[in-house]
C-alpha atoms as a PDB file:
ATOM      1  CA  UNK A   1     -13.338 -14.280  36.605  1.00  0.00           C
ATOM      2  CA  UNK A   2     -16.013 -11.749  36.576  1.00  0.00           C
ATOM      3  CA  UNK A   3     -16.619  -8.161  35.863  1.00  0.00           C
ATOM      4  CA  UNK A   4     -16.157  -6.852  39.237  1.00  0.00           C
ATOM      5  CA  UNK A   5     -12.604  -9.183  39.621  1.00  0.00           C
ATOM      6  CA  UNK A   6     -11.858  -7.689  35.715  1.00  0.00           C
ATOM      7  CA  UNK A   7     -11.974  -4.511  36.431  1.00  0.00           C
ATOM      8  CA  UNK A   8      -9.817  -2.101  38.789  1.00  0.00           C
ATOM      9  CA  UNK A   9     -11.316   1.575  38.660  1.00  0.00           C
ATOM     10  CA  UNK A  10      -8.724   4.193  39.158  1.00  0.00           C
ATOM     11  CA  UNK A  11      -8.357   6.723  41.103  1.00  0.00           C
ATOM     12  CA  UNK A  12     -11.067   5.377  43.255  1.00  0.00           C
ATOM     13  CA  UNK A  13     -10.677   6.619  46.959  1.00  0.00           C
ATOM     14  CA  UNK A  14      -9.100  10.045  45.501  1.00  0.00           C
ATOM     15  CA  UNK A  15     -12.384  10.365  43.489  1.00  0.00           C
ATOM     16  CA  UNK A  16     -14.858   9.413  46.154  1.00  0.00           C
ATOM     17  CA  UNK A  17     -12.910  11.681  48.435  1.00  0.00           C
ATOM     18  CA  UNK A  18     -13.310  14.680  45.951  1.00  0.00           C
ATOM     19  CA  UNK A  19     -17.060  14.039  45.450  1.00  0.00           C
ATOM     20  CA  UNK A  20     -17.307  15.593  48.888  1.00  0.00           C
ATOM     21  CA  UNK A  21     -19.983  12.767  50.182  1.00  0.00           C
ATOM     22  CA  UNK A  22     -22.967  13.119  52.904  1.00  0.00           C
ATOM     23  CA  UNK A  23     -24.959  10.235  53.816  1.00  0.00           C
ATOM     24  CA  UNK A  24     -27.654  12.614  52.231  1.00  0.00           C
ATOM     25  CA  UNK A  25     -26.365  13.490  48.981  1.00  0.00           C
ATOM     26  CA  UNK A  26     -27.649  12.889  45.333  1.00  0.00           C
ATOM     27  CA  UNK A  27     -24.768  11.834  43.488  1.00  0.00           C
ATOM     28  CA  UNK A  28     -24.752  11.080  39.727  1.00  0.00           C
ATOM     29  CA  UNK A  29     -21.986   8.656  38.309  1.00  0.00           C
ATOM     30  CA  UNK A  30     -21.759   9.338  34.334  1.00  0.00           C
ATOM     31  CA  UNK A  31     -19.763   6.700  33.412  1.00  0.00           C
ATOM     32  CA  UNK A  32     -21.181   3.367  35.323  1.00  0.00           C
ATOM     33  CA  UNK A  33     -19.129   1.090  33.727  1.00  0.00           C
ATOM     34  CA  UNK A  34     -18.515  -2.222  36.338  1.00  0.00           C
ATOM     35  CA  UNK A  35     -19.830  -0.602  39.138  1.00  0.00           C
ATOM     36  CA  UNK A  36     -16.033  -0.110  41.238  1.00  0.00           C
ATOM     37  CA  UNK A  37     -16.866   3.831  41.313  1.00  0.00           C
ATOM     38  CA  UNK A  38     -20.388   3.287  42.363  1.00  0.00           C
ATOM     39  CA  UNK A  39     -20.142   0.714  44.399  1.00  0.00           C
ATOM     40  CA  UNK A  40     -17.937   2.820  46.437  1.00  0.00           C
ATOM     41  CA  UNK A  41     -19.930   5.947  46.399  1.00  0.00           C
ATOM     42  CA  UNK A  42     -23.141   4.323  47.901  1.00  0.00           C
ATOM     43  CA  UNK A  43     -20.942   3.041  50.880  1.00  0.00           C
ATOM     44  CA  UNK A  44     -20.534   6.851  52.061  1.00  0.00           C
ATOM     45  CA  UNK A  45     -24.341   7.390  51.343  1.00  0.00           C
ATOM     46  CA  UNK A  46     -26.968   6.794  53.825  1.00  0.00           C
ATOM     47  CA  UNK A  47     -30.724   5.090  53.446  1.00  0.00           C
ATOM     48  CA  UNK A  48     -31.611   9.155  52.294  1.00  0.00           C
ATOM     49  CA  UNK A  49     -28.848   9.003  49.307  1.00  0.00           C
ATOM     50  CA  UNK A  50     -29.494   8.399  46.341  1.00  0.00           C
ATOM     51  CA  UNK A  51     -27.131   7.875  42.960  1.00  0.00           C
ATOM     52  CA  UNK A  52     -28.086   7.796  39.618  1.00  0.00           C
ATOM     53  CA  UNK A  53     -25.433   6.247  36.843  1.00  0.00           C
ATOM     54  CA  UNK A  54     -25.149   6.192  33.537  1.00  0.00           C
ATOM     55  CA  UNK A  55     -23.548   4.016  30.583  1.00  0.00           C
ATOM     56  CA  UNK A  56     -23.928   3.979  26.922  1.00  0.00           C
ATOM     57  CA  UNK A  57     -22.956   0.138  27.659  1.00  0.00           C
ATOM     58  CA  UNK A  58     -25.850  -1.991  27.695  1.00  0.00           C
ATOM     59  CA  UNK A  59     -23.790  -5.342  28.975  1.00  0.00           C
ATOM     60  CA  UNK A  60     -22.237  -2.931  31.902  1.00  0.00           C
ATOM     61  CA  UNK A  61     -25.923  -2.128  32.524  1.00  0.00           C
ATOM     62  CA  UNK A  62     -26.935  -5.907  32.893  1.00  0.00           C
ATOM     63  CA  UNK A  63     -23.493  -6.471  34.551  1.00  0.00           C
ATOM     64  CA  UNK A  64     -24.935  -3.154  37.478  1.00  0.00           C
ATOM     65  CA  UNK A  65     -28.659  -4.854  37.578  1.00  0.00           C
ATOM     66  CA  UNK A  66     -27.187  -7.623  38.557  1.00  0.00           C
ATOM     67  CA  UNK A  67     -24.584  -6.974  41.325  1.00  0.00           C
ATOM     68  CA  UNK A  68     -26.946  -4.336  43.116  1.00  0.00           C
ATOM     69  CA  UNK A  69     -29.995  -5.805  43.097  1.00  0.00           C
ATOM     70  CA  UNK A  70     -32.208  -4.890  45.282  1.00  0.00           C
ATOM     71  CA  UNK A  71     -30.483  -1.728  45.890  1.00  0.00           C
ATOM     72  CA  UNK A  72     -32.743   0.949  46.025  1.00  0.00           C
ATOM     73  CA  UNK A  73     -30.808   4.090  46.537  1.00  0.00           C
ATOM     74  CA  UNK A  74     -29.326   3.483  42.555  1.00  0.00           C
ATOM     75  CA  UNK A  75     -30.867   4.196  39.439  1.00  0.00           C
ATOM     76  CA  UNK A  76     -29.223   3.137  36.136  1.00  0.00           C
ATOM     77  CA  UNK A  77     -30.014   4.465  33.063  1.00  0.00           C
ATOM     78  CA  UNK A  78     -28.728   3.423  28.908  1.00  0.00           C
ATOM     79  CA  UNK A  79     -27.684   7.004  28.079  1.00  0.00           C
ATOM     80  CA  UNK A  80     -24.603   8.879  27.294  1.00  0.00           C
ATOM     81  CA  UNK A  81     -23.394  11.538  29.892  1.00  0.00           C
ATOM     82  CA  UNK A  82     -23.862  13.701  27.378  1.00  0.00           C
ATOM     83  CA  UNK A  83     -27.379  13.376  28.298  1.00  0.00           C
ATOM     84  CA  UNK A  84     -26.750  14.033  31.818  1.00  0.00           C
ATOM     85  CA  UNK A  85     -29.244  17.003  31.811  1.00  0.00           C
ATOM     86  CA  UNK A  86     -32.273  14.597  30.524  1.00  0.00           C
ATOM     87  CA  UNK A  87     -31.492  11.955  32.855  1.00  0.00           C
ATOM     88  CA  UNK A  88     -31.216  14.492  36.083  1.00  0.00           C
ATOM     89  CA  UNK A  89     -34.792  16.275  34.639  1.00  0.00           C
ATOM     90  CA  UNK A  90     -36.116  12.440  34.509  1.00  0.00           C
ATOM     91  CA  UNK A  91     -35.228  11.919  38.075  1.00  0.00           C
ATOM     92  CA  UNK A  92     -36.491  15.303  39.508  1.00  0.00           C
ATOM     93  CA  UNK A  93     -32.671  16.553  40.551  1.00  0.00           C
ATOM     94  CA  UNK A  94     -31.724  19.376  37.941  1.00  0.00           C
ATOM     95  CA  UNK A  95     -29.645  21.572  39.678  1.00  0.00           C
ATOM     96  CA  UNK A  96     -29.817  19.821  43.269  1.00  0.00           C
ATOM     97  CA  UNK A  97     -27.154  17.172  42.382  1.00  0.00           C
ATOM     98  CA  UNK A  98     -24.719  16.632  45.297  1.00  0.00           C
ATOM     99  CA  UNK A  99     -21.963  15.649  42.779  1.00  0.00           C
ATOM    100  CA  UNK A 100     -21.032  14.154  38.835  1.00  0.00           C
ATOM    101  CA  UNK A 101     -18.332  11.733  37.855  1.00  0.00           C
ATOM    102  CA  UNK A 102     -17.196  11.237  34.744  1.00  0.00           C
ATOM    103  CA  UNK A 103     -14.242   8.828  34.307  1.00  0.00           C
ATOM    104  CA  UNK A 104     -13.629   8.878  30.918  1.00  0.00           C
ATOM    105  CA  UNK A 105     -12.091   6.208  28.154  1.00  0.00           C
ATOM    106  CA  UNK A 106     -12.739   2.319  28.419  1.00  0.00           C
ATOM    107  CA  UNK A 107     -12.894  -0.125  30.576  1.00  0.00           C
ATOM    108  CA  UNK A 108     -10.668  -3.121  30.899  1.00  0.00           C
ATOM    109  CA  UNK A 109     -14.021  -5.505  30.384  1.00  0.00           C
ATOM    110  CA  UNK A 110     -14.194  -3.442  27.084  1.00  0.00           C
ATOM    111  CA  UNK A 111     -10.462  -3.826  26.298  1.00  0.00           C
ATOM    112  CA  UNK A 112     -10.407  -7.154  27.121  1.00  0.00           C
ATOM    113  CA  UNK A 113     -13.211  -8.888  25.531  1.00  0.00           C
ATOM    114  CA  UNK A 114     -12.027  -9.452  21.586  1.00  0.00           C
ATOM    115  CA  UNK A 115     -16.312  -9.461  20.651  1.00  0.00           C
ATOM    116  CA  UNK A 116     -15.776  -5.531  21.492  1.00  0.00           C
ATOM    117  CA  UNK A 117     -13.157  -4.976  18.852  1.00  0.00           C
ATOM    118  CA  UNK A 118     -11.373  -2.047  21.119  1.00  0.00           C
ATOM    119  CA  UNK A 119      -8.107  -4.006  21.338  1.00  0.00           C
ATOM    120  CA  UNK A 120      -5.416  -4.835  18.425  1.00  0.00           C
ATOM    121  CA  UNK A 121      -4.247  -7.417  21.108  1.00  0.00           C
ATOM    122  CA  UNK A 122      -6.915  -9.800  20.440  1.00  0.00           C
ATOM    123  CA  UNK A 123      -8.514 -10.906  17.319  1.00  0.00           C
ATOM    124  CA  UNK A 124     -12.078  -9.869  16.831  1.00  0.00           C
ATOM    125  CA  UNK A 125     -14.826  -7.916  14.855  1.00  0.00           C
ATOM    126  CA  UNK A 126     -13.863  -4.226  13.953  1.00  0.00           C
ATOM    127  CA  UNK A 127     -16.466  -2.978  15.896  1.00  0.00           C
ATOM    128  CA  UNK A 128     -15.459  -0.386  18.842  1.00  0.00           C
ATOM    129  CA  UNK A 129     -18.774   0.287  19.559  1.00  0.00           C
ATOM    130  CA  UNK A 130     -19.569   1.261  23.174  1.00  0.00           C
ATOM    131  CA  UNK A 131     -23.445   1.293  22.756  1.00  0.00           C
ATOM    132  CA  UNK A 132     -23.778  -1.741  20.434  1.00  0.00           C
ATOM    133  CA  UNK A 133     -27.390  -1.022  20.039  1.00  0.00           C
ATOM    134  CA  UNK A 134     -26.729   2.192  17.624  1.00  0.00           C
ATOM    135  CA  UNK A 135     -24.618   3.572  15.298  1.00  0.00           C
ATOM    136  CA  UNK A 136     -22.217   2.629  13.054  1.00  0.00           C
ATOM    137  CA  UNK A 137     -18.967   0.306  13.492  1.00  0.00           C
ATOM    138  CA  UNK A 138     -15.649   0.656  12.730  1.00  0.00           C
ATOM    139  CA  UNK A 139     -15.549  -1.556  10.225  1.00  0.00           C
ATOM    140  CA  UNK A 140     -18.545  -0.052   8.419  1.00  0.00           C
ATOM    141  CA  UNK A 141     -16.824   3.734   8.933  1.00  0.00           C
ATOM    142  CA  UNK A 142     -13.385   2.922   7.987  1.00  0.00           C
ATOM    143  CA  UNK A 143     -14.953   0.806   4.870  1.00  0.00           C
ATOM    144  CA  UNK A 144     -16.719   4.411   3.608  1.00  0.00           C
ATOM    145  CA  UNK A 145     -14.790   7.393   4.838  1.00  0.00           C
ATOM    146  CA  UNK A 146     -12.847   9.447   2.658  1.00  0.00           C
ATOM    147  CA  UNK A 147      -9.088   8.827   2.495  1.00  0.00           C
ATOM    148  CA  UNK A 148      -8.702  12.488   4.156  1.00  0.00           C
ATOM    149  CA  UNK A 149     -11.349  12.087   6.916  1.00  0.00           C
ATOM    150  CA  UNK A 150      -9.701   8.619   7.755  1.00  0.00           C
ATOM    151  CA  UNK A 151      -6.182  10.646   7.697  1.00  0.00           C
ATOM    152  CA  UNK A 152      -7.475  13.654   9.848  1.00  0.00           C
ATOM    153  CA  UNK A 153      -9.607  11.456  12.397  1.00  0.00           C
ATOM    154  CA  UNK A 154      -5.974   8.946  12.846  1.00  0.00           C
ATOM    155  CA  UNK A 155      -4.141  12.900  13.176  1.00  0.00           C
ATOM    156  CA  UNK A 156      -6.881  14.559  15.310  1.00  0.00           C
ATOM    157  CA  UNK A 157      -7.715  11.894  18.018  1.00  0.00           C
ATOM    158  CA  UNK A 158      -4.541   9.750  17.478  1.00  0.00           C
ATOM    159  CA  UNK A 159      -1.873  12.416  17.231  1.00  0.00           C
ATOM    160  CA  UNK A 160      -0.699   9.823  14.833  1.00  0.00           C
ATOM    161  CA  UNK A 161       2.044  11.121  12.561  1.00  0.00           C
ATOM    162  CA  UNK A 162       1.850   8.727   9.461  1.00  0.00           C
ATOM    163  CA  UNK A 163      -1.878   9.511   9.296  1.00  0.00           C
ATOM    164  CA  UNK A 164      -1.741   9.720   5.412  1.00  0.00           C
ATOM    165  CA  UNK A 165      -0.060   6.293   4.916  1.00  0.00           C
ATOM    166  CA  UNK A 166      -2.247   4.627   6.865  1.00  0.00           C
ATOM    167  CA  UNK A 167      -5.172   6.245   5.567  1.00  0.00           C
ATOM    168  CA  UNK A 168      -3.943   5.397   1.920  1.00  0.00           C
ATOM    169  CA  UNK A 169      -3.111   1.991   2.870  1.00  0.00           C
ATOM    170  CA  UNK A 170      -6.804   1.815   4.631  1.00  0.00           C
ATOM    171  CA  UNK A 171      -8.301   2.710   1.280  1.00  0.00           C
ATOM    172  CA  UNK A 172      -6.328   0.559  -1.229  1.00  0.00           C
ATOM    173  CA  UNK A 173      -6.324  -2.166   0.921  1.00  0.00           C
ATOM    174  CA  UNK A 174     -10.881  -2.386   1.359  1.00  0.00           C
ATOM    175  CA  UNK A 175     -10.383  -1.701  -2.893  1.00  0.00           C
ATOM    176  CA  UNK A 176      -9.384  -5.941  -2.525  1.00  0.00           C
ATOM    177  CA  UNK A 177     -11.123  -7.024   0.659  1.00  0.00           C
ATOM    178  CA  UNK A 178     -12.467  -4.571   3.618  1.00  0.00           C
ATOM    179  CA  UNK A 179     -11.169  -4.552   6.829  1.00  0.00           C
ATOM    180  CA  UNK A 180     -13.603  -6.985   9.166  1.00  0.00           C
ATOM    181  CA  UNK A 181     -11.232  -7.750  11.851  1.00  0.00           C
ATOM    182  CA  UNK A 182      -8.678  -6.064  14.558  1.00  0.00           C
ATOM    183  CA  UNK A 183      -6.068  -8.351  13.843  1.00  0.00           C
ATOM    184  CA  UNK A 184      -6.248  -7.038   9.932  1.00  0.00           C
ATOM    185  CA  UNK A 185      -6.411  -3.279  10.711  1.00  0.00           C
ATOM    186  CA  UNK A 186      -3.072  -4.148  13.088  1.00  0.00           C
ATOM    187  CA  UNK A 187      -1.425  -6.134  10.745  1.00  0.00           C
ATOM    188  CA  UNK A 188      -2.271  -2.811   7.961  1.00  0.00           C
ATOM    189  CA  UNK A 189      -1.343  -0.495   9.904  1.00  0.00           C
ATOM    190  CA  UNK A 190       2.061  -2.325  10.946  1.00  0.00           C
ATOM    191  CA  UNK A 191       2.703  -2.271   7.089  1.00  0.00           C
ATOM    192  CA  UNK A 192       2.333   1.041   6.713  1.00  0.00           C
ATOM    193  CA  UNK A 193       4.659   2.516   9.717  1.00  0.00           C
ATOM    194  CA  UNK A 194       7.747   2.934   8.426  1.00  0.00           C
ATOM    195  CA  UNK A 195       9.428   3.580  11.913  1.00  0.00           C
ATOM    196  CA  UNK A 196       8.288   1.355  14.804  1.00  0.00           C
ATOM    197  CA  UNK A 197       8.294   3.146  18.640  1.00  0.00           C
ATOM    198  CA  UNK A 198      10.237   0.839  21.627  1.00  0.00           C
ATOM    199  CA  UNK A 199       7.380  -0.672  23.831  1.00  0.00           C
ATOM    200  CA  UNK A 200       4.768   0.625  22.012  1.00  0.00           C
ATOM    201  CA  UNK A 201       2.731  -0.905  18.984  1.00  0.00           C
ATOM    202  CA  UNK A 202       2.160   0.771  15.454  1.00  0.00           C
ATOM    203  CA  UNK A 203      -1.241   0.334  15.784  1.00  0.00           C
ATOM    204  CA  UNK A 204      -1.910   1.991  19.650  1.00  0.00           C
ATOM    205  CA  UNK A 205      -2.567   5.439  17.979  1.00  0.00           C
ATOM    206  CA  UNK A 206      -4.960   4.909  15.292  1.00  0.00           C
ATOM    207  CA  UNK A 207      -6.978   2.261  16.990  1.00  0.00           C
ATOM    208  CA  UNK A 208      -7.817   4.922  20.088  1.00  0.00           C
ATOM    209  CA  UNK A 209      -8.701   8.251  17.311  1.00  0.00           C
ATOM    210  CA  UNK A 210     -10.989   5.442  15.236  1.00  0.00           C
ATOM    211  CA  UNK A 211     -12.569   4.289  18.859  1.00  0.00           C
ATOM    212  CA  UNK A 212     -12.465   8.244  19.896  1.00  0.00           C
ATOM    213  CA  UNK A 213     -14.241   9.099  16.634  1.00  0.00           C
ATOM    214  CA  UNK A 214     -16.740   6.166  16.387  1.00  0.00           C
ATOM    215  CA  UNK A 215     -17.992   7.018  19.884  1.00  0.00           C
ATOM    216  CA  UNK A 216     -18.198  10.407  19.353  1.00  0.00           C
ATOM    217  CA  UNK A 217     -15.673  10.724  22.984  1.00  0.00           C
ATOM    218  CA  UNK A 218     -14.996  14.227  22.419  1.00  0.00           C
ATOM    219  CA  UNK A 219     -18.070  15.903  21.463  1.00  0.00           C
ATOM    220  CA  UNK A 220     -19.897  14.016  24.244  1.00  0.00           C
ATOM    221  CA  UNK A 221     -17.492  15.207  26.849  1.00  0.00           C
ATOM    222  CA  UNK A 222     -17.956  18.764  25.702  1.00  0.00           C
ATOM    223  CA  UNK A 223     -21.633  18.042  25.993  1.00  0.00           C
ATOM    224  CA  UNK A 224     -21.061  15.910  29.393  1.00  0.00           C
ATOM    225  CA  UNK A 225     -19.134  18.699  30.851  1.00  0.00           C
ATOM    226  CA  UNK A 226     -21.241  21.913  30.633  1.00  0.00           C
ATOM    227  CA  UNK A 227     -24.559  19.919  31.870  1.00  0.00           C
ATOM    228  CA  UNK A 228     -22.441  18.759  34.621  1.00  0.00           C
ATOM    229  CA  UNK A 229     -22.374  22.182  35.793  1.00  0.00           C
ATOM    230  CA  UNK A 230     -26.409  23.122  34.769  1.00  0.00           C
ATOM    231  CA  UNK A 231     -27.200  19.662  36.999  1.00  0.00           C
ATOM    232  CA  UNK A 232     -25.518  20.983  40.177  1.00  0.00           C
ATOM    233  CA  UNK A 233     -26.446  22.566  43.144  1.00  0.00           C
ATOM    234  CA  UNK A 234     -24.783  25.237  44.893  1.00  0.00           C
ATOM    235  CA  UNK A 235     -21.117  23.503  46.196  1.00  0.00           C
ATOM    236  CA  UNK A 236     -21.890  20.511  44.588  1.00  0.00           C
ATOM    237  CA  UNK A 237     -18.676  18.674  42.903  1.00  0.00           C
ATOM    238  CA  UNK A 238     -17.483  17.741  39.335  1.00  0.00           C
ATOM    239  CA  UNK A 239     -15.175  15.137  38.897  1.00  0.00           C
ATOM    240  CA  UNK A 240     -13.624  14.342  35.885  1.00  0.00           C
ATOM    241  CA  UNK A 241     -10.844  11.016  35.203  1.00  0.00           C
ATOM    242  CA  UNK A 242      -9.019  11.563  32.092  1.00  0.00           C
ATOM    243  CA  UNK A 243      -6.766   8.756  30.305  1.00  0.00           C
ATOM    244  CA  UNK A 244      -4.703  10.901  27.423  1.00  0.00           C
ATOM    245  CA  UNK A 245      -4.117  13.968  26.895  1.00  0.00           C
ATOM    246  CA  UNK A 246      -6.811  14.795  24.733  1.00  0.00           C
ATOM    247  CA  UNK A 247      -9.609  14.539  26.709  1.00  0.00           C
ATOM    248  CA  UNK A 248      -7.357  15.947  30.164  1.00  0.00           C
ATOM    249  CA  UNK A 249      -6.845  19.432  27.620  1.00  0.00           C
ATOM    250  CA  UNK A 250     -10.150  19.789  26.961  1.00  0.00           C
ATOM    251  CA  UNK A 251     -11.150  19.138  30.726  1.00  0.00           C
ATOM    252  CA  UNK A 252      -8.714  21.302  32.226  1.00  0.00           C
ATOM    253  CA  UNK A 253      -9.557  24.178  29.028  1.00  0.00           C
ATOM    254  CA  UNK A 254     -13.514  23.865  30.825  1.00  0.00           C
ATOM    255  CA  UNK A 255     -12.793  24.215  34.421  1.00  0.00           C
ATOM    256  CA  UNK A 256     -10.494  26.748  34.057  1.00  0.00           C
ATOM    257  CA  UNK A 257     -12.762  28.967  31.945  1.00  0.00           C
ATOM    258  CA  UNK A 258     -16.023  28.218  33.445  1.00  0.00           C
ATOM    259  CA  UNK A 259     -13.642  29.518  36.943  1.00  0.00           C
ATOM    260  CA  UNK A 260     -12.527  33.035  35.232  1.00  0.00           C
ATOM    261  CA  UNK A 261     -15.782  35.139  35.204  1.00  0.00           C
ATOM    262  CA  UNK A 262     -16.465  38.061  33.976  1.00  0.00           C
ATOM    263  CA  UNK A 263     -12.835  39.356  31.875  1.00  0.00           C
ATOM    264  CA  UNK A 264     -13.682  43.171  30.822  1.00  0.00           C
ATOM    265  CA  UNK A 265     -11.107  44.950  28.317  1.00  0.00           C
ATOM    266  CA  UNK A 266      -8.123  46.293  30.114  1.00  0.00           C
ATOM    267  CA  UNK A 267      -8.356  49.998  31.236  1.00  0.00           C
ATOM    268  CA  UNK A 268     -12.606  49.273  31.992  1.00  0.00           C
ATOM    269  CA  UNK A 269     -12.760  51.307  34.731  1.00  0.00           C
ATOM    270  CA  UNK A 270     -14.213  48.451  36.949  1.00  0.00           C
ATOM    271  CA  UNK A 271     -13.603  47.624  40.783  1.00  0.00           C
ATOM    272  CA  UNK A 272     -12.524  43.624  40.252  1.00  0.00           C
ATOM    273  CA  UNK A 273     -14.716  42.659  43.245  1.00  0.00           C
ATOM    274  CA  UNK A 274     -18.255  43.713  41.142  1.00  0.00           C
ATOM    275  CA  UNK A 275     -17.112  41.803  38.461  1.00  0.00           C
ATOM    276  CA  UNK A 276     -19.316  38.475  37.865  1.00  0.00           C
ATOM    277  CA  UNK A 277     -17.432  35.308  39.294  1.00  0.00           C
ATOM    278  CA  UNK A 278     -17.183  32.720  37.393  1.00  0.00           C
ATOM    279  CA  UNK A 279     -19.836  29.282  38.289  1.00  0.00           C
ATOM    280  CA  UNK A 280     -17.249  27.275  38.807  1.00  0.00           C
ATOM    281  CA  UNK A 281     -14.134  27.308  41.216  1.00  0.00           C
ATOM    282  CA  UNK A 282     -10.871  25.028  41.504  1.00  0.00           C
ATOM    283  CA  UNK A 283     -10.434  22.271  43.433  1.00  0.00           C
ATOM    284  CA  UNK A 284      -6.814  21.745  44.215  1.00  0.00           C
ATOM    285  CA  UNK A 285      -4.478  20.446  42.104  1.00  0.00           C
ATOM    286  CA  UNK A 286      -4.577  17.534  39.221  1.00  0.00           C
ATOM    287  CA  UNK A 287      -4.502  13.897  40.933  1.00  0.00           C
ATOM    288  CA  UNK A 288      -2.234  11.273  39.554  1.00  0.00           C
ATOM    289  CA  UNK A 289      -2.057   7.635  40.503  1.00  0.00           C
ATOM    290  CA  UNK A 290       0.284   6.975  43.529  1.00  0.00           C
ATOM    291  CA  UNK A 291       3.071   4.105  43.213  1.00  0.00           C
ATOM    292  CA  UNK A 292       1.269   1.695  44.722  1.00  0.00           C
ATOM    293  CA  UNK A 293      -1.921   2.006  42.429  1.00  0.00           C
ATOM    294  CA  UNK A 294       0.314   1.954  39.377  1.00  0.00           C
ATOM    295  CA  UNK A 295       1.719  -1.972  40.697  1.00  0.00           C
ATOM    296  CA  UNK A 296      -1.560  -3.144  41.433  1.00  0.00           C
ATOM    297  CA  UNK A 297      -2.473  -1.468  37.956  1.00  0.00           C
ATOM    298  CA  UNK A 298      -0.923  -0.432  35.426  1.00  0.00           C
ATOM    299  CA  UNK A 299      -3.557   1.148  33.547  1.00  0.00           C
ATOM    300  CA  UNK A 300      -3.661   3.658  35.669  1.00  0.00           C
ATOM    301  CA  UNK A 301      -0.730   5.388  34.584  1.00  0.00           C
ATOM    302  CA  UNK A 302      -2.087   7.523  32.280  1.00  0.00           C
ATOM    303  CA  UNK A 303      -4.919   8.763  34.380  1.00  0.00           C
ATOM    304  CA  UNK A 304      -5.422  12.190  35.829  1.00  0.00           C
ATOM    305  CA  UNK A 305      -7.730  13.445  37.892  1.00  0.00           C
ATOM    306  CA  UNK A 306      -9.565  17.576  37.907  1.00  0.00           C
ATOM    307  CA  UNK A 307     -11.866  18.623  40.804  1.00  0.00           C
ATOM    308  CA  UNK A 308     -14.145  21.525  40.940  1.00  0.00           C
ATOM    309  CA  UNK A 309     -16.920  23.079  42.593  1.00  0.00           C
ATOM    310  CA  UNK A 310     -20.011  24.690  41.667  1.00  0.00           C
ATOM    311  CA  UNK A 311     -20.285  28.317  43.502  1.00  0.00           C
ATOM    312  CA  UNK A 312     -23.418  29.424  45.332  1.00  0.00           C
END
């Protein structure tokens, strides 16, 4: 089975939809990952288009070279979105960029293969690493963290409520042997719950706030979003795929502030129409799976889906 067969991307024909498309357009694609999003996006471009994606994933890179070889309308680059500015200055399309999409979280090649050490499902290294090339791995964070920056990383990013347990049990337990494997930070954390949830394993939480925190998910979508905006042109689309609720808060917080404008103290005395609008506007409402995406694929039940548009 390979990548392509591995891996479903969500939300796909909603998202190339909202991308708004012409066979001309400069598109860029922040979040390459196996191509399904991409793939589909230079379909709707012409021989003019042109797409540029990104992925802090050098094996999804090699995976991309691979399957669109040859193509010369794509450019792929090893960067973070968070970089997205850089990469559009590199490529001579600052603020002419048709459309960005960023669709966030990991992919099930990531999730699947146990060498990645993003699943408790699988036994591997404690790694979590999405750009294995820098940085430092779970194992090697959890192993020197302070108890209460292990607690408030599992309570931040993982909403998970027996933080301090398992951040005690993290720190007594690397005191006899340190924590080299997912199947040993399950099996630790599974210790440490004291109430287990139906259908859902003790260790779902804490692995995705370590993963969150390791990749630095949050403070590179901050980054990600507001050179999103500085990258594109007059009407030119964002598109943003969130998987929990997180990331969809902070995306929806952005849109919805970057479409306010100008807000003067009440009683200003200020005609509404010369106030300064803001750069971006809304673009309908929040996309979720439909019932038939969710048989083909589960995953995709936690996805959702925020549009908006640049204003001239």
């Amino acid at each position: 089975m390979d990548g392509e067969e591995l891996h479903r991307p969500v939300l796909l024909e909603e998202a190339v939809a909202a991308m708004n498309i012409r066979p001309d357009s400069c598109c860029m694609d922040g979040t390459f990952g196996r191509g399904g999003h991409s793939g589909a996006i230079l379909d709707r471009l012409g021989e003019e288009g042109c797409l540029i994606a990104m992925d802090k994933d050098e094996a999804a890179l090699a995976y991309g070279r691979a399957r669109f070889s040859g193509e010369k309308r794509l450019q792929l680059e090893h960067s973070s979105f968070s970089r997205l500015r850089k990469v559009a200055e590199k490529h001579g399309v600052a603020g002419r960029v048709d459309a960005v999409l960023l669709d966030l979280g990991v992919s099930s090649p990531q999730l699947d293969d146990p060498e990645r050490g993003f699943s408790f499902q699988q036994d591997g290294p404690l790694d979590m690493r999405m750009d294995r090339s820098r940085g430092e791995s779970a194992a090697q964070w959890l192993a020197r963290a302070e108890e209460k920056e292990i607690a408030r990383v599992l309570w931040e990013f993982g909403e998970e409520r027996f933080s301090r347990r398992i951040a005690r049990a993290i720190v007594e337990q690397r005191q006899v042997e340190p924590l080299r494997t997912t199947a040993q930070l399950a099996r630790l954390i599974q210790r440490a719950s004291p109430v287990k949830e139906r259908h859902k394993h003790p260790a779902t939480r804490s692995f995705q706030a370590i993963r969150i925190h390791v990749n630095r998910e949050l403070d590179d979508l901050r980054k990600g979003l507001r050179q999103a905006v500085s990258v594109l042109g007059a009407g030119g689309r964002l598109v943003v795929i969130s998987f929990h609720s997180l990331e969809d808060r902070l995306v929806k917080r952005f849109m919805r502030e970057q479409s306010r404008g100008e807000v003067l103290p009440r009683g200003v005395p200020v005609r509404q129409d010369s106030l300064k609008p803001g750069v971006l506007k809304l673009v309908g409402k929040a996309v979720r799976a439909g019932k038939r995406e969710l048989e083909d694929n589960p995953r995709a039940r936690s996805a959702i889906m925020r549009v908006a548009e640049k204003r001239p």
